[in-house]
N, C-alpha and C. Protein backbone atom coordinates (compact mmCIF):
# COMPACT_ATOMS: atom_id res chain seq x y z
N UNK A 1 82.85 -43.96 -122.36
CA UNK A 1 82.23 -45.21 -122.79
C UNK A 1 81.65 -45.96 -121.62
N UNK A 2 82.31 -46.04 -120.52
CA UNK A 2 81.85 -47.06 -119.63
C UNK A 2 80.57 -45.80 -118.80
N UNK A 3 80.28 -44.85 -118.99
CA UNK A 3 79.35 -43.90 -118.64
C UNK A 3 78.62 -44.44 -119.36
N UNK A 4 78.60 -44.75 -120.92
CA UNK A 4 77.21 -45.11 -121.78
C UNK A 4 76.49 -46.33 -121.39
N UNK A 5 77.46 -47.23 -120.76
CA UNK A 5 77.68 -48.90 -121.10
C UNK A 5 76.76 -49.06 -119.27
N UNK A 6 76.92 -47.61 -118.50
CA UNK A 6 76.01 -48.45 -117.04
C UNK A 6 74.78 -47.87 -118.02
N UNK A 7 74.86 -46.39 -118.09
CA UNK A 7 73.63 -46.14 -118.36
C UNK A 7 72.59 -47.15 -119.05
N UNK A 8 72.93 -47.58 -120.36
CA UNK A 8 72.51 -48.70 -120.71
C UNK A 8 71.78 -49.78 -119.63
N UNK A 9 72.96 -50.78 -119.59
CA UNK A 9 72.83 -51.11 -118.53
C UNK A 9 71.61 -50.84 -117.03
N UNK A 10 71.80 -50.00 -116.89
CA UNK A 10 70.24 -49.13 -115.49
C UNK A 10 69.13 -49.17 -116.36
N UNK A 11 68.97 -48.68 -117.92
CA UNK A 11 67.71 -48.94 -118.53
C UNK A 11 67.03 -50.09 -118.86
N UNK A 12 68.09 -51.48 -119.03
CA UNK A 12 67.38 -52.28 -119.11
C UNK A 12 67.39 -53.09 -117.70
N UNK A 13 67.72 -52.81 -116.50
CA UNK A 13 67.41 -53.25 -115.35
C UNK A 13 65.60 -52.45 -115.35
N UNK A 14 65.93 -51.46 -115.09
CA UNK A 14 64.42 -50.80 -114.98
C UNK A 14 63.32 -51.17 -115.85
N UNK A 15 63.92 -51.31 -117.05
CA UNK A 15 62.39 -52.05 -117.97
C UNK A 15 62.46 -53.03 -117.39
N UNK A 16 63.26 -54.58 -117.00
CA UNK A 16 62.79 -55.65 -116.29
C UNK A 16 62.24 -55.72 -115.44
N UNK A 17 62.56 -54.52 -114.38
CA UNK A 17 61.74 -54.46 -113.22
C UNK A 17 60.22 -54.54 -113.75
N UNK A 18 60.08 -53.52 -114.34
CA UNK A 18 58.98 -52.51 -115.00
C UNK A 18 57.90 -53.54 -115.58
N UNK A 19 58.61 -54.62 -116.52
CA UNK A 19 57.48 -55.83 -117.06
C UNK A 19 57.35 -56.39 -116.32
N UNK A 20 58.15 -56.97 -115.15
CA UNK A 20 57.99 -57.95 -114.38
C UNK A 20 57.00 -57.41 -113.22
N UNK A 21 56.68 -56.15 -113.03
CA UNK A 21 55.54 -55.42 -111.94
C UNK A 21 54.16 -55.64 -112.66
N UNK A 22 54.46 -54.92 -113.85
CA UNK A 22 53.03 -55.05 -115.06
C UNK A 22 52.43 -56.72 -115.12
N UNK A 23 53.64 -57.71 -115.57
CA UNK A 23 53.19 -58.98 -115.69
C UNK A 23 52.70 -59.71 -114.16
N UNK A 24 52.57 -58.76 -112.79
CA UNK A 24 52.30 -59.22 -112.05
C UNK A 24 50.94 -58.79 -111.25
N UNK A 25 50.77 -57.12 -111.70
CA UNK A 25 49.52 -56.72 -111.79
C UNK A 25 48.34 -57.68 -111.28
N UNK A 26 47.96 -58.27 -113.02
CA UNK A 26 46.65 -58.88 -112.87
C UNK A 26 46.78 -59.75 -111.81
N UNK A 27 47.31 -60.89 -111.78
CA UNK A 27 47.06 -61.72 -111.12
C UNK A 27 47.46 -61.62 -109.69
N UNK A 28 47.81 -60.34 -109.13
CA UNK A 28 47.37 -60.30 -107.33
C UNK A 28 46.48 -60.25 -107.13
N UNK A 29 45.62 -59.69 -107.59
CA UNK A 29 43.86 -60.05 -106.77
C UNK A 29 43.29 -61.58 -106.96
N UNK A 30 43.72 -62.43 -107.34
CA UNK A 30 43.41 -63.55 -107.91
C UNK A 30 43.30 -64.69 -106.47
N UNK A 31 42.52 -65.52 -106.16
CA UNK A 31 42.79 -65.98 -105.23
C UNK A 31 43.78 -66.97 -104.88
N UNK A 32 44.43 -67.23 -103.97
CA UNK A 32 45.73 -68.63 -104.10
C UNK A 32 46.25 -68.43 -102.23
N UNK A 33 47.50 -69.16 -102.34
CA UNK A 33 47.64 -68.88 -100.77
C UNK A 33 48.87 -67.29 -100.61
N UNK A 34 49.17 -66.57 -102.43
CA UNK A 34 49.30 -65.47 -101.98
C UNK A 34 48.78 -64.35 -102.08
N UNK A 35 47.54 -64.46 -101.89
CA UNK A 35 46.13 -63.51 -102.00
C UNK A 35 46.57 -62.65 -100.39
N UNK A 36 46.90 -61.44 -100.77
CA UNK A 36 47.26 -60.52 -99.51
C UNK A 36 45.42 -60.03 -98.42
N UNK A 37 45.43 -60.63 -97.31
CA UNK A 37 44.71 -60.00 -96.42
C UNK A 37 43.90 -58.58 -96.51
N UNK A 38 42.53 -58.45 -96.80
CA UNK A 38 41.93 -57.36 -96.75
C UNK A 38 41.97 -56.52 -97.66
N UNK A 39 42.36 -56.93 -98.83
CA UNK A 39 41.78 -56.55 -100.85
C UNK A 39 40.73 -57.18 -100.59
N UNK A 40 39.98 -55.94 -101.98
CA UNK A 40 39.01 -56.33 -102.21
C UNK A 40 39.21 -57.07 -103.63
N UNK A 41 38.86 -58.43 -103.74
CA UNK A 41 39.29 -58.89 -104.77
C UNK A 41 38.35 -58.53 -106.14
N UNK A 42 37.48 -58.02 -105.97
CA UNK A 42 36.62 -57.20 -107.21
C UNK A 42 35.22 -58.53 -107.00
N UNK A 43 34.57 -58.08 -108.17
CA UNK A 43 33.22 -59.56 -108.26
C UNK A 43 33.83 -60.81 -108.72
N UNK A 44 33.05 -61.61 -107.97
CA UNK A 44 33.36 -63.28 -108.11
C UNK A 44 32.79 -63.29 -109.90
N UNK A 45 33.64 -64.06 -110.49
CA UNK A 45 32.94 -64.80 -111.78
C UNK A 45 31.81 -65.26 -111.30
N UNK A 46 30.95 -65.01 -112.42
CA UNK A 46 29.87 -65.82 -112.31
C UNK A 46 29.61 -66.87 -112.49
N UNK A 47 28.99 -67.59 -111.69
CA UNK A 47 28.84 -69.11 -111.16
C UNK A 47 28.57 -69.84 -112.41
N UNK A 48 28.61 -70.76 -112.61
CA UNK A 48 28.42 -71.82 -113.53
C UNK A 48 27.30 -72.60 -113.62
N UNK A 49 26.44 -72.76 -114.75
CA UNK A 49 25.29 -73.45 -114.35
C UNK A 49 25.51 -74.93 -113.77
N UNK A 50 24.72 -75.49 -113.12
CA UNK A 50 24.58 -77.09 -112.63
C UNK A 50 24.64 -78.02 -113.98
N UNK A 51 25.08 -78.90 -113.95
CA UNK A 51 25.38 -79.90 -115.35
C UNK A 51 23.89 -80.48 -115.35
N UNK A 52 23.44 -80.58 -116.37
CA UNK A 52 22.41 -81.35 -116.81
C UNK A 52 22.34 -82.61 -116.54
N UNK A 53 21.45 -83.14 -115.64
CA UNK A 53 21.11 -84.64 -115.46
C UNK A 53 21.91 -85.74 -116.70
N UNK A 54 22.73 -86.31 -116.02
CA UNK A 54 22.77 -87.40 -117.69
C UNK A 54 21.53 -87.36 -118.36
N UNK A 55 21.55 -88.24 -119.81
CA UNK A 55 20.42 -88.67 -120.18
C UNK A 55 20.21 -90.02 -120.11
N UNK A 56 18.93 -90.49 -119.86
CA UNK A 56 18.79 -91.69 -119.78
C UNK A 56 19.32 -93.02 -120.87
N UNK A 57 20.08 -93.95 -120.95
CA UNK A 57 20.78 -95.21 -121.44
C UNK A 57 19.54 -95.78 -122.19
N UNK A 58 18.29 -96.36 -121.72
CA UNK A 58 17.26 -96.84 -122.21
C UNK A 58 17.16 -97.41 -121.21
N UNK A 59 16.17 -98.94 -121.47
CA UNK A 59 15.01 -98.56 -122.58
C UNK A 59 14.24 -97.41 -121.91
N UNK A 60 13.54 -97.26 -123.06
CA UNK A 60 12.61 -95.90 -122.64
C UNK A 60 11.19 -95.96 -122.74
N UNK A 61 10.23 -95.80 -122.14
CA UNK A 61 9.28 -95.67 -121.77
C UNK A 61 8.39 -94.78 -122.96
N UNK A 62 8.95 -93.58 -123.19
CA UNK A 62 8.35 -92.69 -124.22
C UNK A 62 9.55 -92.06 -124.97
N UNK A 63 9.11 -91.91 -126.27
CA UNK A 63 10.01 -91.82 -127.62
C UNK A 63 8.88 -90.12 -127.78
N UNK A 64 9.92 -89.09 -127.90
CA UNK A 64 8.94 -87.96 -128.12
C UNK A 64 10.48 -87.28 -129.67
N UNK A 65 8.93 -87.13 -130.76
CA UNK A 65 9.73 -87.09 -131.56
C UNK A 65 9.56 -85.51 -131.73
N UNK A 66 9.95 -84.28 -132.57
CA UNK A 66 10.16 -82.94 -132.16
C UNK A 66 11.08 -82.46 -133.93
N UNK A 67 10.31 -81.15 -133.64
CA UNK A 67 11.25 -80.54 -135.10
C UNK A 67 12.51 -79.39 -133.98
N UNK A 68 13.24 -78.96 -134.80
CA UNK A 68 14.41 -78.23 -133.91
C UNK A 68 13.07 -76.90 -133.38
N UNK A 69 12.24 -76.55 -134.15
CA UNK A 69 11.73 -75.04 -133.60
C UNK A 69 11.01 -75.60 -132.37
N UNK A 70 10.42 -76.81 -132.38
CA UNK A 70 10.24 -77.22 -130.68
C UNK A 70 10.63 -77.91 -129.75
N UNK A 71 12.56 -77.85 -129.83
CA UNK A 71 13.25 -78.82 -128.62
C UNK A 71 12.87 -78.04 -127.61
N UNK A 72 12.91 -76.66 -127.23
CA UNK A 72 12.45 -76.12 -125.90
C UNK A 72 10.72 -76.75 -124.94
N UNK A 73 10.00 -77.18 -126.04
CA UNK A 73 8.86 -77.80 -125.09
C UNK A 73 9.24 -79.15 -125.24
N UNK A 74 9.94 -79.98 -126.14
CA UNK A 74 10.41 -81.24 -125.76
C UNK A 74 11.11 -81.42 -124.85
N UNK A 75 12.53 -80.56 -124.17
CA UNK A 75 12.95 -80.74 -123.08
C UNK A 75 12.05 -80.63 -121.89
N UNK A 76 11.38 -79.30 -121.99
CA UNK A 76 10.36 -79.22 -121.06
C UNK A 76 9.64 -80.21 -120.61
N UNK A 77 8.96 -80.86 -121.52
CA UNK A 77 8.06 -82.29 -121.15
C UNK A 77 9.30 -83.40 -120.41
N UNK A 78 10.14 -83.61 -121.16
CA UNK A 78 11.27 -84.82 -120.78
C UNK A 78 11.12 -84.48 -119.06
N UNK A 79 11.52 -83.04 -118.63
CA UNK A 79 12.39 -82.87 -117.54
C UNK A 79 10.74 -83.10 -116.65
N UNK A 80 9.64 -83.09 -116.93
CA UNK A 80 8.20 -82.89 -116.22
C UNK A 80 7.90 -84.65 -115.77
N UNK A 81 8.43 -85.31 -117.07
CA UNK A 81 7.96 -86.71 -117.34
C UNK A 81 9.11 -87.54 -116.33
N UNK A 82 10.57 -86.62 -116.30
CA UNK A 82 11.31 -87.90 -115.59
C UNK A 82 10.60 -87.24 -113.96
N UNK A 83 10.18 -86.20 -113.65
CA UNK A 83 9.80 -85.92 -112.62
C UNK A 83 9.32 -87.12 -111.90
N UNK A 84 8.48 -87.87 -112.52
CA UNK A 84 7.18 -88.31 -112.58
C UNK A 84 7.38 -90.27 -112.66
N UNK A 85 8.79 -90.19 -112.87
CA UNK A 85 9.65 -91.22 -112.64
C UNK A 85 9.37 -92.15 -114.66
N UNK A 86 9.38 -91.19 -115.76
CA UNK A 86 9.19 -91.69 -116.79
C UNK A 86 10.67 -91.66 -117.78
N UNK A 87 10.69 -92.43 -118.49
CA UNK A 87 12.19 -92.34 -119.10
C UNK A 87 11.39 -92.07 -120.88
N UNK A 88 12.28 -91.20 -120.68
CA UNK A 88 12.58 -90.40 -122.14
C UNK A 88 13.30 -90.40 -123.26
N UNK A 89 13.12 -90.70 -124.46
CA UNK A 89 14.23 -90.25 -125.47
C UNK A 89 14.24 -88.92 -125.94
N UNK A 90 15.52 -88.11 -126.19
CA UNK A 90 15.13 -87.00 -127.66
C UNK A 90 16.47 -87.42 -128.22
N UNK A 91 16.32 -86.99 -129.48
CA UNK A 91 17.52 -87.38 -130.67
C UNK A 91 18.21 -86.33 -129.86
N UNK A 92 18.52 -85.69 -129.13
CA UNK A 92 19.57 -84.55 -128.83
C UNK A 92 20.40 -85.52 -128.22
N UNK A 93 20.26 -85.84 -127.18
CA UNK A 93 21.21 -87.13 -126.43
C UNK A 93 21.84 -87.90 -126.79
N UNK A 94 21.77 -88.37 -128.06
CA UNK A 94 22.69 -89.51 -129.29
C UNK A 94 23.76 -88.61 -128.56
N UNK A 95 25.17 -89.48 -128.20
CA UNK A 95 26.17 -88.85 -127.57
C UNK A 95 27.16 -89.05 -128.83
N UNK A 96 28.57 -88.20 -128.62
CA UNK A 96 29.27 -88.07 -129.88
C UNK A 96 29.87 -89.39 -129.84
N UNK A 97 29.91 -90.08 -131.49
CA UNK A 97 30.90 -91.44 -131.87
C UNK A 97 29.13 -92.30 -132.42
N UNK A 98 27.83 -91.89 -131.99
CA UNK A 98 27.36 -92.60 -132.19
C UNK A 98 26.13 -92.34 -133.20
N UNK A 99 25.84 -93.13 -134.27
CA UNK A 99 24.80 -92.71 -135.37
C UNK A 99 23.33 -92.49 -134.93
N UNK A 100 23.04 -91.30 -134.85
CA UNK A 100 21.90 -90.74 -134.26
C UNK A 100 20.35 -91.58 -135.22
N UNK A 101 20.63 -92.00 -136.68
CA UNK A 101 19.50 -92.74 -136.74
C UNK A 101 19.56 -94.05 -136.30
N UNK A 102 20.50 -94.66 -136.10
CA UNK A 102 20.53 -95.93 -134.92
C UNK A 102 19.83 -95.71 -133.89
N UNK A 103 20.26 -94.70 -133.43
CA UNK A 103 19.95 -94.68 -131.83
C UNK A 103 18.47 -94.13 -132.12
N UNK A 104 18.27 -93.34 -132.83
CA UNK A 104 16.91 -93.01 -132.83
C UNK A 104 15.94 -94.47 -132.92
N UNK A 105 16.25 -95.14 -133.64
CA UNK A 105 15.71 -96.38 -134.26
C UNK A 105 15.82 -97.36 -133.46
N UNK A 106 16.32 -97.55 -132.40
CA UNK A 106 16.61 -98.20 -131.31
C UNK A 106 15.55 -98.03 -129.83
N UNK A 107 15.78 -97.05 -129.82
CA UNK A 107 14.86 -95.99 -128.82
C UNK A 107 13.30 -96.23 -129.06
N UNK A 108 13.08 -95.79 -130.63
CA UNK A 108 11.74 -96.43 -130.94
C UNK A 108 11.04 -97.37 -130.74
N UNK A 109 11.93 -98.57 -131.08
CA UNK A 109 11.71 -99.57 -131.56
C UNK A 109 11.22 -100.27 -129.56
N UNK A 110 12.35 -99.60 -129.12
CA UNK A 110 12.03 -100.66 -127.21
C UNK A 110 10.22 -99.46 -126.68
N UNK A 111 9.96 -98.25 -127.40
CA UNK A 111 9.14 -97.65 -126.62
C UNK A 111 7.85 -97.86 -126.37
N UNK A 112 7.40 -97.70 -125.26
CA UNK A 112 5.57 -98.10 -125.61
C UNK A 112 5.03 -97.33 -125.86
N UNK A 113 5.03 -95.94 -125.62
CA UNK A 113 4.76 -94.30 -125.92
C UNK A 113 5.54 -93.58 -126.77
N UNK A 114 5.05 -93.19 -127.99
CA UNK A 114 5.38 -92.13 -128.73
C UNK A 114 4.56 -90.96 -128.72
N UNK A 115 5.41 -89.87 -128.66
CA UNK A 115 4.91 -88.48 -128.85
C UNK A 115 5.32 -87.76 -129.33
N UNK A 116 4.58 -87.00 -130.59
CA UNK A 116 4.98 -86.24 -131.85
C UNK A 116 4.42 -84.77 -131.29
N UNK A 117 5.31 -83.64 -130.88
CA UNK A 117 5.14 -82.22 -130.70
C UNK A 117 4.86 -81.61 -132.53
N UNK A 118 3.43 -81.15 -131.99
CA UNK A 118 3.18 -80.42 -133.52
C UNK A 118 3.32 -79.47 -133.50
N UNK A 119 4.05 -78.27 -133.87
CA UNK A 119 3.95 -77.28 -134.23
C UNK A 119 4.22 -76.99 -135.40
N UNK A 120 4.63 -75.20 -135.85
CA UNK A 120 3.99 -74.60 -137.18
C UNK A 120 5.20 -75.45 -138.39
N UNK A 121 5.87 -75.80 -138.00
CA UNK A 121 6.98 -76.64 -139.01
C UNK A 121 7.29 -77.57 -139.18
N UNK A 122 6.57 -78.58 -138.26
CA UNK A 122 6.50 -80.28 -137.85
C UNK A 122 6.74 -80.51 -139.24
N UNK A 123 5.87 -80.75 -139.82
CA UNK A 123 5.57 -81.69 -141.04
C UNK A 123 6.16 -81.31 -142.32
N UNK A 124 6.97 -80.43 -142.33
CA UNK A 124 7.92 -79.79 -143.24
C UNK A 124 9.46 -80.16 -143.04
N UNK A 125 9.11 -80.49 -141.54
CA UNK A 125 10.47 -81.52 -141.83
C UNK A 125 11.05 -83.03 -142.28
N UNK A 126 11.66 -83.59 -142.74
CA UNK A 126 11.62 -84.92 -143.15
C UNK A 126 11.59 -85.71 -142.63
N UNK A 127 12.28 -85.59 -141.66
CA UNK A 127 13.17 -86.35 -140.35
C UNK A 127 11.52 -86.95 -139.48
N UNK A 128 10.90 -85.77 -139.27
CA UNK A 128 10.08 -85.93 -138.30
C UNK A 128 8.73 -86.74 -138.88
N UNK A 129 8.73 -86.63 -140.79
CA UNK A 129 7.48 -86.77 -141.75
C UNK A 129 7.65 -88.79 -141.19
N UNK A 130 9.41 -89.01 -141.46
CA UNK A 130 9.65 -90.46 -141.50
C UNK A 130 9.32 -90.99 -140.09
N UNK A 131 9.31 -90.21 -138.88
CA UNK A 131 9.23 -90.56 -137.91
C UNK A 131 7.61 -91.15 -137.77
N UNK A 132 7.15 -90.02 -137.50
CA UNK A 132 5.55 -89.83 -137.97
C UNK A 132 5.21 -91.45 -138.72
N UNK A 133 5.76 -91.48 -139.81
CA UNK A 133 5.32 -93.05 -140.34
C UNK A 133 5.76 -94.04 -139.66
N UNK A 134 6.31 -93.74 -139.17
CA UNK A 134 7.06 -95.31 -138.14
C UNK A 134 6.17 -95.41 -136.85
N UNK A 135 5.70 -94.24 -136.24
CA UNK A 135 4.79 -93.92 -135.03
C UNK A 135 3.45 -94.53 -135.62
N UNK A 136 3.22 -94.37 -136.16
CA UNK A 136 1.63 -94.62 -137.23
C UNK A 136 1.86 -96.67 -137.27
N UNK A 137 3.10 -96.88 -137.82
CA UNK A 137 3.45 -98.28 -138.07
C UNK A 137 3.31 -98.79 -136.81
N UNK A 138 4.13 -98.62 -136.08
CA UNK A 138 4.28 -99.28 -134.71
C UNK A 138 3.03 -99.61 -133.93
N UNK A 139 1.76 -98.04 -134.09
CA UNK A 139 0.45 -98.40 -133.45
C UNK A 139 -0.17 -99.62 -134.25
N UNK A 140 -0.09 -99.92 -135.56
CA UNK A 140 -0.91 -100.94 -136.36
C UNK A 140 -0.53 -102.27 -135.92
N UNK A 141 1.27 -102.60 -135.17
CA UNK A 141 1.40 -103.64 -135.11
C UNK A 141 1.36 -104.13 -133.63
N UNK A 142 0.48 -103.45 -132.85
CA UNK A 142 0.09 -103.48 -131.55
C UNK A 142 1.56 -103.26 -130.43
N UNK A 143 0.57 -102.70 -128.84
CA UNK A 143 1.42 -103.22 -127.95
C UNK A 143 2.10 -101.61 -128.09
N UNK A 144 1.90 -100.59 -128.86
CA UNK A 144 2.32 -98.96 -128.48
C UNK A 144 1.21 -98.39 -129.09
N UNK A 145 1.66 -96.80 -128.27
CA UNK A 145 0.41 -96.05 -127.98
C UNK A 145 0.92 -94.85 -128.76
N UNK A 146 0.25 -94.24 -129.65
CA UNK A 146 0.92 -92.53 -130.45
C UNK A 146 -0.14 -91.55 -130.38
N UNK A 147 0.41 -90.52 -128.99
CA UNK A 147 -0.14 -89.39 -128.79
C UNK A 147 0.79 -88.21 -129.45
N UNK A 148 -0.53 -87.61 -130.05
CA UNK A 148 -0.01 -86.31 -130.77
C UNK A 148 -0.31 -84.87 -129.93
N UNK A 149 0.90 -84.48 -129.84
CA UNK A 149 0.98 -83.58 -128.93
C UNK A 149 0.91 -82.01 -129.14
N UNK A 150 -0.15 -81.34 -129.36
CA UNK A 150 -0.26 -79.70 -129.59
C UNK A 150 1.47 -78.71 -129.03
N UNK A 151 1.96 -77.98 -129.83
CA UNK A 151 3.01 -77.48 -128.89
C UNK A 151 3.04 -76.08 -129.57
N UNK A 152 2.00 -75.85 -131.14
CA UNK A 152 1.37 -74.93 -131.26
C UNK A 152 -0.11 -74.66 -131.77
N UNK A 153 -0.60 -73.57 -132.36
CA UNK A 153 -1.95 -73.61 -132.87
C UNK A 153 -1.67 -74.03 -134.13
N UNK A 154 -1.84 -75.31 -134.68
CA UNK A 154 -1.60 -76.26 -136.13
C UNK A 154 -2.67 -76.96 -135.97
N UNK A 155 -2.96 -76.94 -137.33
CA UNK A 155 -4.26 -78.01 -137.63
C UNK A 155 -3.16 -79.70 -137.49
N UNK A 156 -4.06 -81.10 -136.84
CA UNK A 156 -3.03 -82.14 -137.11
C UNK A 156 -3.21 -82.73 -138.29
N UNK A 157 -2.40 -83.74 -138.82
CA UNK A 157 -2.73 -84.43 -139.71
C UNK A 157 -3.80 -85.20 -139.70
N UNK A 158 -4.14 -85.63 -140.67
CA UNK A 158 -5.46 -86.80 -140.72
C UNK A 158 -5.20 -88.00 -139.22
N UNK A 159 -4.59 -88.99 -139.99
CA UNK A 159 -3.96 -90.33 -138.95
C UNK A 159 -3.26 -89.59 -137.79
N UNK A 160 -3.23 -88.24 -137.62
CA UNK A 160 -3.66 -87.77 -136.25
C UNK A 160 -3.89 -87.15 -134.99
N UNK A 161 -5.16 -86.33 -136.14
CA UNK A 161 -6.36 -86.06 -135.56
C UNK A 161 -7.45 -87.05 -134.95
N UNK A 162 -7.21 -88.21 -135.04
CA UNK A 162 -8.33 -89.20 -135.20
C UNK A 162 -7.97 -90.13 -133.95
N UNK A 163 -6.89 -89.45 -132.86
CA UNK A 163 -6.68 -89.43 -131.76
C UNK A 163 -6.71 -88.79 -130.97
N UNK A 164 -7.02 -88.59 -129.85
CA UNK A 164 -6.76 -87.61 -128.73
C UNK A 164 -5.66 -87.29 -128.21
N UNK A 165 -6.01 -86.06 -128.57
CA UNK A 165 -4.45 -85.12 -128.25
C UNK A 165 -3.91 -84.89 -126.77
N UNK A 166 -2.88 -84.16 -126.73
CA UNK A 166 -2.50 -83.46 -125.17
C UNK A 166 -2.01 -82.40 -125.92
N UNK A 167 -2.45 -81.19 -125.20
CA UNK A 167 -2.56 -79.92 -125.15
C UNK A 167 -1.23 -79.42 -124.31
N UNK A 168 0.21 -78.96 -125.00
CA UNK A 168 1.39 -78.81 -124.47
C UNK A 168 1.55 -76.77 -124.81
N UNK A 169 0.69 -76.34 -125.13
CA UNK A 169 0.50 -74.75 -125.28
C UNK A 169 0.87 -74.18 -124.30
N UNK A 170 0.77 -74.65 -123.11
CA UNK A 170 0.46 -73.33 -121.90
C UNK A 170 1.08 -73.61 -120.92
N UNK A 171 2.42 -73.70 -120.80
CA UNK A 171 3.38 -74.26 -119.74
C UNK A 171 3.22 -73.53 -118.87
N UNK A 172 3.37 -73.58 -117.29
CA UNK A 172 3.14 -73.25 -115.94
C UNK A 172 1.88 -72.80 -115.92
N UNK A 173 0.90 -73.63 -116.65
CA UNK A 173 -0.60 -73.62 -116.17
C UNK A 173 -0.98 -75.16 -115.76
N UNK A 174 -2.18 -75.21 -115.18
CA UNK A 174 -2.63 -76.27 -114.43
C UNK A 174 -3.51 -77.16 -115.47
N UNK A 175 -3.57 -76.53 -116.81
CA UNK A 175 -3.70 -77.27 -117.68
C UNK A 175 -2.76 -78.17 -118.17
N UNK A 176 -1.79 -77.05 -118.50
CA UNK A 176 -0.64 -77.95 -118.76
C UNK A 176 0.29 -78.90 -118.03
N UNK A 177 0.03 -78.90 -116.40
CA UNK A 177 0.40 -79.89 -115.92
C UNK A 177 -0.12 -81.39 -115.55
N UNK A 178 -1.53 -80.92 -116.26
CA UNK A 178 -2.99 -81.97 -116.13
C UNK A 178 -2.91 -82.70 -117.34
N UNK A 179 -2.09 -82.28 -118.41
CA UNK A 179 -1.73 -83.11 -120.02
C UNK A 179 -0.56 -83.77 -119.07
N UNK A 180 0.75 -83.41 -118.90
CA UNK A 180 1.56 -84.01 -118.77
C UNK A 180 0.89 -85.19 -118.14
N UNK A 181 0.44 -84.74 -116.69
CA UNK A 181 0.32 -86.09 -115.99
C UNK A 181 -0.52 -87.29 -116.26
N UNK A 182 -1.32 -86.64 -117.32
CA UNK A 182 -2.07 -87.83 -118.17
C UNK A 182 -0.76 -88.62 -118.90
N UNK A 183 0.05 -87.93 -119.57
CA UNK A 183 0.80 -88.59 -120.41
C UNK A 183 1.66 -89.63 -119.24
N UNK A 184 2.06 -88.86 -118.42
CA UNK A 184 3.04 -89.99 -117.58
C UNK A 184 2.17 -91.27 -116.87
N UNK A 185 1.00 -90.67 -116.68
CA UNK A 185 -0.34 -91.93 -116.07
C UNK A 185 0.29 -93.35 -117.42
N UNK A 186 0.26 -92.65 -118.30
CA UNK A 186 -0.47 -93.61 -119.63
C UNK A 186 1.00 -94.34 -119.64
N UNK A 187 1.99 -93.73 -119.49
CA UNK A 187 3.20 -94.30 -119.79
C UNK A 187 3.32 -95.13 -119.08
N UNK A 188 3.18 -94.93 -117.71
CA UNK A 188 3.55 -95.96 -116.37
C UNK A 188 2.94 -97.14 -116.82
N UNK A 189 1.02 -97.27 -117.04
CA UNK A 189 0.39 -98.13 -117.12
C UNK A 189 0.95 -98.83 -117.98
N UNK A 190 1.63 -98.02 -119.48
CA UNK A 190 2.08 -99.17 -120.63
C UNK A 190 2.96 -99.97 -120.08
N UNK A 191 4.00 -99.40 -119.00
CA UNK A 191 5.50 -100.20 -118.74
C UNK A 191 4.91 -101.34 -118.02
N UNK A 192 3.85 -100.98 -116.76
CA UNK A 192 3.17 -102.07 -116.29
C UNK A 192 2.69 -103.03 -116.87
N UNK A 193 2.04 -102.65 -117.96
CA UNK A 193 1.26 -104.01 -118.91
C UNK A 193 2.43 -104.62 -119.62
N UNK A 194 3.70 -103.94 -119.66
CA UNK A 194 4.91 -104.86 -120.90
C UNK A 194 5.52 -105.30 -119.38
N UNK A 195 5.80 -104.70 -118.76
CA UNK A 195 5.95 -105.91 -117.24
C UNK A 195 6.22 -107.03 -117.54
N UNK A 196 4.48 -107.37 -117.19
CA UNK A 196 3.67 -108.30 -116.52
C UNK A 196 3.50 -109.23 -117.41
């Protein structure tokens, strides 16, 4: 009996050993202050992107309104326009706790520049149809400006077509950096004239 009782005994010493080597495995190559001298610790994780600029608090300078199939050229413009020292809204930035048509409606309401990205689904959305009428409103009651902005090949609407556009098609061309900087020209001048 006491022959069964070490044996025993030695097997479960050796499995403890045994998990306690396994459970220690992974994490020696790991870095810390007991990272052993001259391992190769395998590839670094890959780096982490840089955090995105906050977004701007207000007021804002330009209100650019956008369907989801064109937040990629709306960010695009934002990140060209703050270059350029212009402040931006997009409904993406409503931060969590807070009602995104408030804030949308807020944003509007302080901007001197609105800009509606048209592409092939703009006007099929609702969100953007109501926006659109408020952009249209705001020019009638003076003191803001509503540029309609190409972001694909779409015919525009009536109320506007019957403005001059900026041409947002052709990113990292010298066209397309010759729209932006019109747009940020126009913005600056508005903040200047609500200044003064």
């Amino acid at each position: 009996m006491e022959g069964a009782n070490l044996a025993i005994a030695l097997v479960g010493l050796i499995a403890t050993v045994a998990s306690a080597y396994f459970a220690w495995v992974p994490l020696r190559n790991r870095g810390g202050p007991g990272r052993r001298r001259g391992r190769d610790p395998g590839p670094d994780p890959a780096p982490r992107p840089a955090p995105a600029p906050p977004p701007p608090q207000g007021p804002y300078d330009v209100f650019v309104s956008y369907a989801d199939a064109e937040a990629d050229a709306a960010e695009r413009l934002e990140e060209r326009l703050r270059e350029a020292g212009v402040s931006v809204f997009l409904v993406r930035w409503v931060e969590p706790g807070l009602v995104p048509l408030l804030e949308t409606e807020r944003a509007l309401v302080g901007a001197t520049l609105g800009v509606l990205l048209f592409g092939p689904g703009t006007m099929a959305d609702s969100r953007i149809r109501e926006e659109y009428a408020v952009l249209l409103q705001r020019v009638h009651g003076g003191g803001f400006r509503f540029v309609p902005a190409r972001a694909g090949s779409v015919e525009l609407p009536p109320f506007a077509d019957i403005r001059r556009p900026v041409d947002l098609r052709e990113p990292g061309t010298p066209r397309y950096d010759g729209e932006v900087a019109r747009l940020a020209d126009t913005a600056l001048r508005l903040r200047r004239r609500t200044d003064a």
